[in-house]
C-alpha atoms as a PDB file:
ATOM      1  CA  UNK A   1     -26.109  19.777   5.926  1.00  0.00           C
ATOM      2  CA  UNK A   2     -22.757  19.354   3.950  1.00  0.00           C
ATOM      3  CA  UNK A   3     -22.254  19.781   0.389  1.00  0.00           C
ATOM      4  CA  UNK A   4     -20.762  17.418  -1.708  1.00  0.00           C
ATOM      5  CA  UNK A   5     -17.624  19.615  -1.720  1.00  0.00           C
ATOM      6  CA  UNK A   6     -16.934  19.209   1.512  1.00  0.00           C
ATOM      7  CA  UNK A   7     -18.001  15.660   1.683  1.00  0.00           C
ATOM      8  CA  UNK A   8     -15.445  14.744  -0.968  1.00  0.00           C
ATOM      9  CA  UNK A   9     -12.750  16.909   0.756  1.00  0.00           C
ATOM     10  CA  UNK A  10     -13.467  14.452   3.818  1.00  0.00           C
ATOM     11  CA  UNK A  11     -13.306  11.471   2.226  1.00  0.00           C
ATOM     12  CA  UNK A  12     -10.565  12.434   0.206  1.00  0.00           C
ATOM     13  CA  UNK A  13      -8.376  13.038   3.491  1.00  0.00           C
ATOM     14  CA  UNK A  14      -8.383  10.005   4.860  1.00  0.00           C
ATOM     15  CA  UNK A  15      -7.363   7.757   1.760  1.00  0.00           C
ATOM     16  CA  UNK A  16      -3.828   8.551   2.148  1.00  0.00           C
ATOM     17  CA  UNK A  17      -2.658   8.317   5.674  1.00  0.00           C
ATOM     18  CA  UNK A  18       1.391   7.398   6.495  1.00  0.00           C
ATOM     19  CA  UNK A  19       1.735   4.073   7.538  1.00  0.00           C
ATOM     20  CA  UNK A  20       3.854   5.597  10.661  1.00  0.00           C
ATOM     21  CA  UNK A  21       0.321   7.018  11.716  1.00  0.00           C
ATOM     22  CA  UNK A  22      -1.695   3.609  11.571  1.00  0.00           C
ATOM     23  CA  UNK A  23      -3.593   2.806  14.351  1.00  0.00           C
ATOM     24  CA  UNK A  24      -3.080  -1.021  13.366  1.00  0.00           C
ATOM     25  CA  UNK A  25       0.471  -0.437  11.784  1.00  0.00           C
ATOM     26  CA  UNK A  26       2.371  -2.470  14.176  1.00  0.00           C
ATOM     27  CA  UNK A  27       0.490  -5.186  14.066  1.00  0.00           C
ATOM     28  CA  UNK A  28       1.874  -8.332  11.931  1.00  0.00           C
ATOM     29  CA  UNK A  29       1.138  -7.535   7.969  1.00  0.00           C
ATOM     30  CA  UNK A  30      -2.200  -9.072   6.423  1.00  0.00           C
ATOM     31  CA  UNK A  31      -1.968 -11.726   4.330  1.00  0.00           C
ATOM     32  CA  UNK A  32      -3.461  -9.950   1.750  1.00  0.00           C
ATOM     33  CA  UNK A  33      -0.139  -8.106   1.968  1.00  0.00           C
ATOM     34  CA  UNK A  34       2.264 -10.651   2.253  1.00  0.00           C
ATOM     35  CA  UNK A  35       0.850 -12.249  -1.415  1.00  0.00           C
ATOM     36  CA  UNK A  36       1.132  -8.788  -2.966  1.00  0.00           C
ATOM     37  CA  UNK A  37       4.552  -8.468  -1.515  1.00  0.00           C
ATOM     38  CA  UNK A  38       5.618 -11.891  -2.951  1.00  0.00           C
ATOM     39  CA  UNK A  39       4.486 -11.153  -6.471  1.00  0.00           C
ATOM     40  CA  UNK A  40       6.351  -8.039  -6.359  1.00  0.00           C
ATOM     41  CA  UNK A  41       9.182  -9.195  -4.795  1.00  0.00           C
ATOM     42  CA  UNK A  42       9.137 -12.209  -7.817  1.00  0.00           C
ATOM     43  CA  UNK A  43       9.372  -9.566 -10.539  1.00  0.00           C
ATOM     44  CA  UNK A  44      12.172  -7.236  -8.788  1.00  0.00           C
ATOM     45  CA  UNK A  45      14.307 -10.279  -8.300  1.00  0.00           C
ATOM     46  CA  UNK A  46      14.505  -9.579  -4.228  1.00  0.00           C
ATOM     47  CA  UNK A  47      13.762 -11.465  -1.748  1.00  0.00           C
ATOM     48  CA  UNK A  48       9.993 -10.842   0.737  1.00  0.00           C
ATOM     49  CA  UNK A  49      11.312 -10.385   4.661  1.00  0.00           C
ATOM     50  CA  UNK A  50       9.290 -12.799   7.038  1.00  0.00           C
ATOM     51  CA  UNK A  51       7.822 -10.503  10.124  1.00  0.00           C
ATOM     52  CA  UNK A  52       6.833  -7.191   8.504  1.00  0.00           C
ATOM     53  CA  UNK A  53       4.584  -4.832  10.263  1.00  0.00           C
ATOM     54  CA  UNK A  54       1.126  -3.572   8.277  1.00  0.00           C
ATOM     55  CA  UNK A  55       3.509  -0.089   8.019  1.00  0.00           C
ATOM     56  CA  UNK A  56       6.570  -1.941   7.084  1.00  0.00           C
ATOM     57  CA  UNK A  57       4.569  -4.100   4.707  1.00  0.00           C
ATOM     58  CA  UNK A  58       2.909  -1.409   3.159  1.00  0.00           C
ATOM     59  CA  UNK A  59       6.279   0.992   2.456  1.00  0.00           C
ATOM     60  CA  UNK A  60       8.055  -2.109   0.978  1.00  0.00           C
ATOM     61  CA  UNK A  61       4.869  -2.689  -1.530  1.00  0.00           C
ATOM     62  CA  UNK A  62       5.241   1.129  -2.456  1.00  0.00           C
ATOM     63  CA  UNK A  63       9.231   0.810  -2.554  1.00  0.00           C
ATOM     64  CA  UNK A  64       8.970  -2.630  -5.160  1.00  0.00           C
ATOM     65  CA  UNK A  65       6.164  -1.046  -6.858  1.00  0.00           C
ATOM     66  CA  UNK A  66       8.396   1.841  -7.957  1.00  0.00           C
ATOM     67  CA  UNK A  67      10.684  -0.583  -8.935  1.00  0.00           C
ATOM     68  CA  UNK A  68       8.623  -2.792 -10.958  1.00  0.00           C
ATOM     69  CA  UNK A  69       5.896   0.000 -12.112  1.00  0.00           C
ATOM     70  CA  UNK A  70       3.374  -2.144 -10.849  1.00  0.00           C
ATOM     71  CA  UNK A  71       0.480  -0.339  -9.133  1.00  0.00           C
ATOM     72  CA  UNK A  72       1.549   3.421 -10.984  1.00  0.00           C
ATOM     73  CA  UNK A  73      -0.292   4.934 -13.193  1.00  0.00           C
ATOM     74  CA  UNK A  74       1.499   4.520 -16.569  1.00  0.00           C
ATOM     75  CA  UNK A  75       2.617   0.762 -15.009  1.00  0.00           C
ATOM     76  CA  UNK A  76      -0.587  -1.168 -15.330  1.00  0.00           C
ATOM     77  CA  UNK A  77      -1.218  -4.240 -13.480  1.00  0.00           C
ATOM     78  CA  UNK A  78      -3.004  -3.972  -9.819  1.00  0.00           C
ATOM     79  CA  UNK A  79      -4.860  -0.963  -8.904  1.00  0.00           C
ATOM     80  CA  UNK A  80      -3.183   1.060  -6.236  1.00  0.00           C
ATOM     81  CA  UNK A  81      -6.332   0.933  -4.290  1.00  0.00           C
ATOM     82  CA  UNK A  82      -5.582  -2.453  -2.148  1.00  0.00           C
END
C-alpha cells in the first residue's frame, strides 16, 4: 500500500507535462483553447493564428498569459488549471 506521500508525488508528476511530449499534441487545438486564446489575444492587442496544434495552442496561451498576467499568480483572472 502507498502512502499519501508518494501518492501526491505521483499525481503531482503528471500535472505538468511539455506540450512537445503530448500524446494528443498534434492534433488540431480544442475549442476550449481556441476561446481562451481569443480572449487573451483581445487583451494583448495580437492577433489568434487559425490551425494551432493542442502544443502550439497551449505555449501561445502561456506566452499571452505572461503578457497579459492573466492565469499567474499575482494576475488574477482564470485559474491556470484549464
Amino acid at each position: 500500500m502507498t502512502d499519501k506521500r508518494t501518492q501526491q508525488e505521483a499525481s503531482e508528476s503528471n500535472t505538468i507535462k511539455d506540450p512537445e511530449k503530448w500524446t494528443t499534441g498534434d492534433e488540431q487545438m480544442t475549442g476550449a483553447q481556441r476561446s481562451y486564446l481569443e480572449t487573451l489575444a483581445g487583451e494583448a492587442g495580437e492577433e489568434v493564428e487559425e490551425n494551432l496544434t493542442k502544443a502550439e495552442a497551449s505555449k501561445r496561451i502561456d506566452e499571452l498569459q505572461q503578457k497579459t498576467g492573466r492565469g499567474t499568480e499575482d494576475g488574477g483572472g482564470r485559474d491556470a488549471g484549464q
